[in-house]
Protein backbone atom coordinates (compact mmCIF):
# COMPACT_ATOMS: atom_id res chain seq x y z
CA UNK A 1 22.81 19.45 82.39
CA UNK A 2 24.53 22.58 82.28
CA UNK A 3 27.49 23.30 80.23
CA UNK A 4 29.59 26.08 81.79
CA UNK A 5 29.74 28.30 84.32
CA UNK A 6 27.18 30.51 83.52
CA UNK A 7 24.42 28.04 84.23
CA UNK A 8 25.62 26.70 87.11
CA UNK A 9 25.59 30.54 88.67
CA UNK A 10 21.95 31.24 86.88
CA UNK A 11 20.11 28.43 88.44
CA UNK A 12 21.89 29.32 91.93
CA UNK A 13 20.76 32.54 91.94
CA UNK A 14 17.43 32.19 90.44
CA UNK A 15 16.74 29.40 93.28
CA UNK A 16 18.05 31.47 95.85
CA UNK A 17 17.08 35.02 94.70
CA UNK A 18 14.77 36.79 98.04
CA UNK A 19 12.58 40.28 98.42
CA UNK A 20 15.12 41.50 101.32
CA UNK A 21 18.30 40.59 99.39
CA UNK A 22 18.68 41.46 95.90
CA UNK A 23 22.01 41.79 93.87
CA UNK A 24 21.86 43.41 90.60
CA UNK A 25 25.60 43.87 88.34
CA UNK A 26 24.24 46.20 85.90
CA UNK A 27 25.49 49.58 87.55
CA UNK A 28 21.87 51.54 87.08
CA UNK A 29 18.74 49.57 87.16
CA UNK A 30 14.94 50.55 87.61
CA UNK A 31 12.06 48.44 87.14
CA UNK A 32 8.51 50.23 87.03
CA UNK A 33 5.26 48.71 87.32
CA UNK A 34 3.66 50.49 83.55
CA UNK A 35 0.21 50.69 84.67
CA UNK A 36 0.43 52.15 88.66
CA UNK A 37 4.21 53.60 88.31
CA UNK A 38 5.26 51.97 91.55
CA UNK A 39 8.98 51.27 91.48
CA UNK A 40 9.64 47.78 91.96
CA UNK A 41 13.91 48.19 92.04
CA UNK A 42 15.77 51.16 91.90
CA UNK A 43 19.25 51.53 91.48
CA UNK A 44 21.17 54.38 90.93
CA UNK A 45 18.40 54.95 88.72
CA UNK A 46 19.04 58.94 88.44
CA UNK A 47 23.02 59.25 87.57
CA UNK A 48 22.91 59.61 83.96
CA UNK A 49 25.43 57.56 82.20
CA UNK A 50 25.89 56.99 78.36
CA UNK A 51 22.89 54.72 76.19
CA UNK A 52 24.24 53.40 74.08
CA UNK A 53 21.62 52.32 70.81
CA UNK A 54 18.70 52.87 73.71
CA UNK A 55 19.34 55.87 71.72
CA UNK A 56 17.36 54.43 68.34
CA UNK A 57 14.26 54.34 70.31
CA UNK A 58 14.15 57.73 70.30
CA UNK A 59 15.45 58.29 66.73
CA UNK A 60 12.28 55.78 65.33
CA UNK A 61 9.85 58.10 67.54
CA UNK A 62 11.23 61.34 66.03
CA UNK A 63 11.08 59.94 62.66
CA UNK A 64 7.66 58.43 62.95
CA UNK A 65 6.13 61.11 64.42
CA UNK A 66 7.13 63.07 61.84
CA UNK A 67 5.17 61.19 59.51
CA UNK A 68 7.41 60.73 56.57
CA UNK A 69 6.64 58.62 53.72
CA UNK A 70 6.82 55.12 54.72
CA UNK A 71 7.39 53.67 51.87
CA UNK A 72 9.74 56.11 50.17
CA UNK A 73 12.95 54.44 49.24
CA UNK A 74 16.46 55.33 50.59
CA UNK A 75 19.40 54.43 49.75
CA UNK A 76 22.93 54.10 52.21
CA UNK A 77 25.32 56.52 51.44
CA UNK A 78 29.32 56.85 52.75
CA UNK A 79 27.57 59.85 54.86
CA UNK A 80 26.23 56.89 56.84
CA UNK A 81 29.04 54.80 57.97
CA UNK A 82 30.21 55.17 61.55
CA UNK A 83 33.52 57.19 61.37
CA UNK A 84 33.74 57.08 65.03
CA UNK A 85 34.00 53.54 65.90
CA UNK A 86 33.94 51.73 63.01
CA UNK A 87 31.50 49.09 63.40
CA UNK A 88 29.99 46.89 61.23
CA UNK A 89 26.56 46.96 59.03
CA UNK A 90 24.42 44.58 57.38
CA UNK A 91 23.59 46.86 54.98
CA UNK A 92 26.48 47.96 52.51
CA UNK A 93 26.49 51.35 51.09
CA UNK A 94 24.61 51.51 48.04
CA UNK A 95 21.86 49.40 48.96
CA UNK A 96 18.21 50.67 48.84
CA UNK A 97 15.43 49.75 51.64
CA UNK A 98 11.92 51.39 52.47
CA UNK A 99 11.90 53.53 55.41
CA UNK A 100 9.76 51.95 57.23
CA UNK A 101 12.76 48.68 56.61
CA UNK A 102 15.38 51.21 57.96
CA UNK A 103 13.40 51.87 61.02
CA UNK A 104 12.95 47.98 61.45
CA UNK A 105 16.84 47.17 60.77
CA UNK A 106 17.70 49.91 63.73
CA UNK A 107 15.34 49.23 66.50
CA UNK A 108 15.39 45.05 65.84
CA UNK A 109 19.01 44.40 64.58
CA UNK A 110 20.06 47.91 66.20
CA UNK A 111 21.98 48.38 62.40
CA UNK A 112 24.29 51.65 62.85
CA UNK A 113 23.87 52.67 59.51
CA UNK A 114 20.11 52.31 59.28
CA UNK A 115 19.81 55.38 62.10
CA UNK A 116 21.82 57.14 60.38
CA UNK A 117 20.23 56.60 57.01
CA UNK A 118 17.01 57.71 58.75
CA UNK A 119 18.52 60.61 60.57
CA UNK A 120 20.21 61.95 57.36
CA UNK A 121 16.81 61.68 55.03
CA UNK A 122 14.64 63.73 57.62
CA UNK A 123 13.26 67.12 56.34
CA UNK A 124 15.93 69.29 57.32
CA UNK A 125 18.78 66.58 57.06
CA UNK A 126 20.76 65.95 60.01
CA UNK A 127 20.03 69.58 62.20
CA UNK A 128 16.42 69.47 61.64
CA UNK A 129 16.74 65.71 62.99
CA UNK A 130 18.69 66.74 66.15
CA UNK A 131 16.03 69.99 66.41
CA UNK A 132 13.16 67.10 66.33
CA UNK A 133 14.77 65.20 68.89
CA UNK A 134 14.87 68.26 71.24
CA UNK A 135 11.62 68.87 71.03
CA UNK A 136 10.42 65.15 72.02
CA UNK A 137 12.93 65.54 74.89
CA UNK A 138 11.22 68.37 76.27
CA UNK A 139 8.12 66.74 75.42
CA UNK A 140 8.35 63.56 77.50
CA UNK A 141 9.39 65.38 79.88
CA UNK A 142 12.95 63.85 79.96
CA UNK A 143 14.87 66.38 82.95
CA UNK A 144 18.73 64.29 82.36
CA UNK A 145 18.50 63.23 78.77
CA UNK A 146 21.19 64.70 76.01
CA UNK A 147 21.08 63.03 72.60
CA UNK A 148 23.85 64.86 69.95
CA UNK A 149 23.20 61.92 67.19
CA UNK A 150 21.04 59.13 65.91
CA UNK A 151 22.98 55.81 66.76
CA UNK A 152 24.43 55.83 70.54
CA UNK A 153 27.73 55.27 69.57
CA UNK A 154 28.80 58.52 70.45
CA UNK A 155 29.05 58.57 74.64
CA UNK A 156 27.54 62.08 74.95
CA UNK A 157 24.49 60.20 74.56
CA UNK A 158 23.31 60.12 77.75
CA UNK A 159 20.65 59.75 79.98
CA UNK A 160 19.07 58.13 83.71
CA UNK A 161 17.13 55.00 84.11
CA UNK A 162 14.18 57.13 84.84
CA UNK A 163 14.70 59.14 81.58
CA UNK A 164 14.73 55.98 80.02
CA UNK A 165 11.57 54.20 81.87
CA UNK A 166 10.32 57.40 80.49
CA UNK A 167 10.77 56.77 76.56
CA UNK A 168 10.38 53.05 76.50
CA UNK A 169 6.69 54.12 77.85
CA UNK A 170 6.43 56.57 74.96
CA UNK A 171 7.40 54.14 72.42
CA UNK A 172 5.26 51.37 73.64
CA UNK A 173 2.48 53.46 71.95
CA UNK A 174 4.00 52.85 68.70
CA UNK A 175 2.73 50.14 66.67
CA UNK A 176 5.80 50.37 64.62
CA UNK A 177 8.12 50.18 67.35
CA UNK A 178 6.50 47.21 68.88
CA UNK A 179 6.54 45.32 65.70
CA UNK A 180 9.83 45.79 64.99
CA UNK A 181 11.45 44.90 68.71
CA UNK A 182 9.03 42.11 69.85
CA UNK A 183 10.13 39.86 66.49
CA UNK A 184 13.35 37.36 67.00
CA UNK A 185 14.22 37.37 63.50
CA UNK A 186 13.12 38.55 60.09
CA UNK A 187 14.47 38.24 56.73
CA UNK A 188 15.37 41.38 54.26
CA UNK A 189 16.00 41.42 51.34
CA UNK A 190 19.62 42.95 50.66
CA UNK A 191 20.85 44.11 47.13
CA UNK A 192 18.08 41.31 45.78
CA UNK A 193 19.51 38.56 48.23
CA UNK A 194 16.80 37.26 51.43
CA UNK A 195 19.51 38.01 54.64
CA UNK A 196 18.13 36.68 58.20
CA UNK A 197 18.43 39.85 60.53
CA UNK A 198 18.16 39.00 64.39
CA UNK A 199 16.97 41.17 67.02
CA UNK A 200 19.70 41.78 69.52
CA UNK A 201 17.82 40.84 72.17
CA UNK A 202 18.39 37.03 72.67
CA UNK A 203 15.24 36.76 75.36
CA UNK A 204 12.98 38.31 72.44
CA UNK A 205 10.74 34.93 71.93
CA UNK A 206 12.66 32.67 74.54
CA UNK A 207 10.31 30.63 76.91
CA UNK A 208 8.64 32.39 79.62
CA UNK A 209 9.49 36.27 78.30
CA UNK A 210 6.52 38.28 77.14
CA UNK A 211 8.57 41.36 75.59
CA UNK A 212 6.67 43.99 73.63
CA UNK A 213 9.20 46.26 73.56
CA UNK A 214 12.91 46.41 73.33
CA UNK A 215 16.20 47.96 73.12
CA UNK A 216 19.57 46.63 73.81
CA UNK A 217 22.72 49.18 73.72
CA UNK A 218 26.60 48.65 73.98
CA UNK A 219 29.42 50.77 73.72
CA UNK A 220 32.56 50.41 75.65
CA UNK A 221 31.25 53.71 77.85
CA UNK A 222 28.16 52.51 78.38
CA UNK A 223 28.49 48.88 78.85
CA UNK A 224 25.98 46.41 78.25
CA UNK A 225 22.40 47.24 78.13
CA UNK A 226 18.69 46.64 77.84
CA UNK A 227 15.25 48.26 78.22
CA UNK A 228 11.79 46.29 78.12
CA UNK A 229 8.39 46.05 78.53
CA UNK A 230 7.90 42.89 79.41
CA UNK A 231 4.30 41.19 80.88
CA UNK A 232 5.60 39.07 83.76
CA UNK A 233 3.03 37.69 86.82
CA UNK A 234 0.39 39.60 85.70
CA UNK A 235 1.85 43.06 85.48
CA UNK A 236 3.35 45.17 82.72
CA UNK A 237 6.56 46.41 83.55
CA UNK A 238 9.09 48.77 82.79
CA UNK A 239 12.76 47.29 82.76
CA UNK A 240 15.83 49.32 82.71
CA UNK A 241 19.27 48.06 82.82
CA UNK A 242 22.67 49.94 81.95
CA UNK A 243 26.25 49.37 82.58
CA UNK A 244 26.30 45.49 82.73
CA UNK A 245 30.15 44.57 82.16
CA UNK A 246 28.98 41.21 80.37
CA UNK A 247 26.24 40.26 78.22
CA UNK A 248 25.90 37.45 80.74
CA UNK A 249 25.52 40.28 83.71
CA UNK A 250 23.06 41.67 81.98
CA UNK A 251 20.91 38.42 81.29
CA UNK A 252 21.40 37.23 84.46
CA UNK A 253 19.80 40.74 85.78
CA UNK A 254 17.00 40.39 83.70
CA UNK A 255 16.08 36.78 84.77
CA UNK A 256 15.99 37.92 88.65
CA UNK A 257 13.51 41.10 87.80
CA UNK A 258 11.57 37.87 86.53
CA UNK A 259 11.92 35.97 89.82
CA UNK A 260 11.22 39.09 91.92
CA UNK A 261 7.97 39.07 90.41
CA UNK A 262 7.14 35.35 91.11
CA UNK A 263 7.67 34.25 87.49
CA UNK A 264 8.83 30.59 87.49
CA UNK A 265 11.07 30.74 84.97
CA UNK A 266 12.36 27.66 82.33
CA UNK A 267 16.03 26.63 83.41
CA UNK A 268 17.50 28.21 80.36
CA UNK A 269 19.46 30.99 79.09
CA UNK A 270 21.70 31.58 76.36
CA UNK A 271 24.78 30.34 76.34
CA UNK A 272 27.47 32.88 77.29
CA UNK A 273 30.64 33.14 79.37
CA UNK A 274 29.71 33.79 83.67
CA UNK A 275 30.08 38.09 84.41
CA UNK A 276 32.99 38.85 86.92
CA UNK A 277 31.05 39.29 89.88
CA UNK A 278 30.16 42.98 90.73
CA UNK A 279 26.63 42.74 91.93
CA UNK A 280 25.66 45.47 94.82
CA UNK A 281 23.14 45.71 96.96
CA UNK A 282 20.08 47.32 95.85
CA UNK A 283 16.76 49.40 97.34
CA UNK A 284 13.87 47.68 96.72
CA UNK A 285 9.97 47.87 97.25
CA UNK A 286 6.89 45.79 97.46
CA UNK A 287 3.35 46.25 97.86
């Protein structure tokens, strides 16, 4: 039985959920098809729009592929902590991690502090970070992407759905990056103490999701989102979603790209309030 709302409007929508009628809430949402690049969904998939921590994909690319020591040790400073909104951390200043930690703590638990860490310890500090990013822009050939920091928080982060199909290709190439985003949980040690860390991806692990790469984001610009490759029906896919207004919105999107693709999908979700409806109409295509 379900217990709220939420449920109730899940299993009436994945039930009723048709090719020539398709309602998506998030406000931009593309979904690719990896391996021929035909475009499943589409919408308003070239308006960029702010990405939130999508951003940290990018920032454990640039890092990686600049080969750093993996297992040099770093340790968060004040320069770290988020001056512009204030969020949280799991990792207090003056505790020490691996690199190759710091990447895991900002792509899986999406840690603020852990970007920045990462951003502020490449060769060249903080410019030759932003110079590095730049470069991979041009380089995967992203045409509406702007990055002016590590974390997402700042809303000058921007880019489209298609930008963003784009990296979450790239990134699927990186072992590290796929490790990191396709675990639930892991435990790190913190300051000597084991601390359960868990990915902010709920579906990560959840019956009937294949995810092998992911990335949620939120920030009050950019709403609530999520990018994943995800194996569903056969195919790998390409999942964007941005500007959700609820967590739930965004779930709920994410379990019809399922259904579009004939995935019979386990009656369950996490549990979270229902989104105030704002689903449009969207383009959609089919072999």
């Amino acid at each position: 039985m379900f217990k709220n709302a939420f449920f109730a409007a899940l299993l009436l929508s994945l039930c009723s959920i048709a090719w020539s009628d398709v309602s998506m809430g998030s406000a931009h949402a593309l979904v690719v098809d990896e391996e021929t690049g035909e475009v499943l969904l589409e919408k308003d998939a070239s308006t960029a729009a702010p990405i939130a921590s999508m951003t940290k994909l990018m920032t454990a690319m640039v890092v990686l592929d600049a080969r750093l020591a993996p297992d040099q040790t770093i340790t968060i400073d004040v320069a770290d902590l988020d001056r512009l909104k204030n969020t949280q951390s799991g990792v207090p200043v003056g505790s020490s991690f691996k690199r190759r930690t710091l990447i895991e703590l900002a792509l899986m638990s999406s840690d603020n502090r852990a970007a920045a860490a990462l951003a502020r310890t490449y060769t060249g500090g903080h410019a030759g970070f932003l110079a590095a990013t730049r470069r991979k822009i041009e380089a995967l050939g992203l045409e509406d992407t702007v990055l002016v920091e590590p974390t997402g928080l700042s809303p000058n982060n921007r880019a489209t759905a298609h930008d963003l199909a784009k990296i979450l290709k790239a990134a699927s190439a990186y072992p590290e990056i796929v490790a990191a985003t396709s675990q639930s949980s892991n435990r790190i040690r913190v300051n000597g103490k084991s601390r359960l860390f868990r990915n902010t991806n709920r579906l990560v692990g959840m019956p009937g999701w294949d995810i092998s790469v992911s990335k949620t984001g939120f920030t009050r610009e950019a709403g609530r989102c999520v990018t994943m490759r995800i194996e569903a029906a056969g195919r790998k896919l390409l999942v964007v979603l941005m500007g959700a207004v609820a967590g739930s919105e965004r779930v709920l999107d994410a379990y019809n790209v399922q259904r579009l693709v004939g995935v019979d999908l386990p009656m369950a979700a996490p549990a979270t309030k229902a989104p105030k409806p704002r689903a449009k109409r969207v383009t959609y295509r089919r072999r």
